[in-house]
Protein backbone atom coordinates (compact mmCIF):
# COMPACT_ATOMS: atom_id res chain seq x y z
CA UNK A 1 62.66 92.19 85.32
CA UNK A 2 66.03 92.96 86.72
CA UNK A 3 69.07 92.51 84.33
CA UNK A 4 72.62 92.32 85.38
CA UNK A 5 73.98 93.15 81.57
CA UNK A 6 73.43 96.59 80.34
CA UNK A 7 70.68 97.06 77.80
CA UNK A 8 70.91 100.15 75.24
CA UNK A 9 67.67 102.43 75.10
CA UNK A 10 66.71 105.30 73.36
CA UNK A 11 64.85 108.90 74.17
CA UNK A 12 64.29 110.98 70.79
CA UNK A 13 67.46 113.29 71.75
CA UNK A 14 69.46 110.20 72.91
CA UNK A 15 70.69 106.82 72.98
CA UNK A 16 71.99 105.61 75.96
CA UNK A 17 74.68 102.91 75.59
CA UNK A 18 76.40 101.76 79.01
CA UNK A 19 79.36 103.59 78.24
CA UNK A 20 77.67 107.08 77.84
CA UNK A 21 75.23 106.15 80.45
CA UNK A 22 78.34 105.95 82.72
CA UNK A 23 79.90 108.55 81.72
CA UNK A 24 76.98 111.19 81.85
CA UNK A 25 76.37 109.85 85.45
CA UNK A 26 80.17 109.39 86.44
CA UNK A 27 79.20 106.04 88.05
CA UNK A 28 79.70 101.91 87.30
CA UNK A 29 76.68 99.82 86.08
CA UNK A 30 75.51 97.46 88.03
CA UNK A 31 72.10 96.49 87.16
CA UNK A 32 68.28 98.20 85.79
CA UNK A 33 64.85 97.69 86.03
CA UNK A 34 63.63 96.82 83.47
CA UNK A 35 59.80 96.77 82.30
CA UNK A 36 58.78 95.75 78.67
CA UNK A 37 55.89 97.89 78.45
CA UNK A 38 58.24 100.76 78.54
CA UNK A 39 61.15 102.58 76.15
CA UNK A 40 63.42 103.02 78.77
CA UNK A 41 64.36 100.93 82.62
CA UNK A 42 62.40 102.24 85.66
CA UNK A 43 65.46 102.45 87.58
CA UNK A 44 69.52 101.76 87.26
CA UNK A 45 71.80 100.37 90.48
CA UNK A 46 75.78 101.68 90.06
CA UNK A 47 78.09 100.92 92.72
CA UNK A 48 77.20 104.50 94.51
CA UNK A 49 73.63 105.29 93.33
CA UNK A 50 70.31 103.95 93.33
CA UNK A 51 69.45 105.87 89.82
CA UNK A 52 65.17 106.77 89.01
CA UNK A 53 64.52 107.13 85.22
CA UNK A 54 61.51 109.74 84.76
CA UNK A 55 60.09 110.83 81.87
CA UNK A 56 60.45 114.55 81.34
CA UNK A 57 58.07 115.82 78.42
CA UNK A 58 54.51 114.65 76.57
CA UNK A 59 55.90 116.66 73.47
CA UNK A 60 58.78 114.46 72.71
CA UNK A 61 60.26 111.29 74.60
CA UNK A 62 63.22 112.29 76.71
CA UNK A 63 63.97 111.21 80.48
CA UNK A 64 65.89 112.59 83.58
CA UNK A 65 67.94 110.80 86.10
CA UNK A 66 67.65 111.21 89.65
CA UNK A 67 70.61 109.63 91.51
CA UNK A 68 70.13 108.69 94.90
CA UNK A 69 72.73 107.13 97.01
CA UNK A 70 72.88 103.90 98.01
CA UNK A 71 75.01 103.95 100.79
CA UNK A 72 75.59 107.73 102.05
CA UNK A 73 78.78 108.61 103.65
CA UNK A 74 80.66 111.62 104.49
CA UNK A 75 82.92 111.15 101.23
CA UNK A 76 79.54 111.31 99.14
CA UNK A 77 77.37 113.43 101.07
CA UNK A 78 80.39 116.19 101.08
CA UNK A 79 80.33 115.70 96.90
CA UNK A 80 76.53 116.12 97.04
CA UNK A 81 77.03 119.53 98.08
CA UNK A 82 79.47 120.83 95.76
């Protein structure tokens, strides 16, 4: 399911509200994947990034984000490679 509105989820390090989610990826929220099976979305859309959440550990539950951008141009590709 798809959801417009943020919706806060947890890792056992973190909770991720929209506000530190935005802040940790210096991006605006736009919308996540979201499947109920799960503890966390599948994947997050900001206005620059098409954002993957995968699971990082079997130990403990914690996730990484892998930002991909939506719609490349010179102005993001050039941050990319700072």
């Amino acid at each position: 399911m798809i959801l417009t509105e943020w919706k806060t989820f947890g890792t056992d390090t973190d909770v991720y509200t929209k506000e530190m989610f935005e802040k940790e990826v210096k991006d605006v929220f736009e919308a996540m994947m979201v499947d109920e099976t799960k503890d966390f979305p599948t994947y997050i859309w900001t206005k620059n990034y098409v954002i993957q959440i995968k699971p990082t550990s079997r130990m403990y539950k914690d996730v990484s984000f892998v930002k991909v951008p939506r719609n490349p141009s010179s102005e993001l590709a050039s941050e990319q490679l700072r």
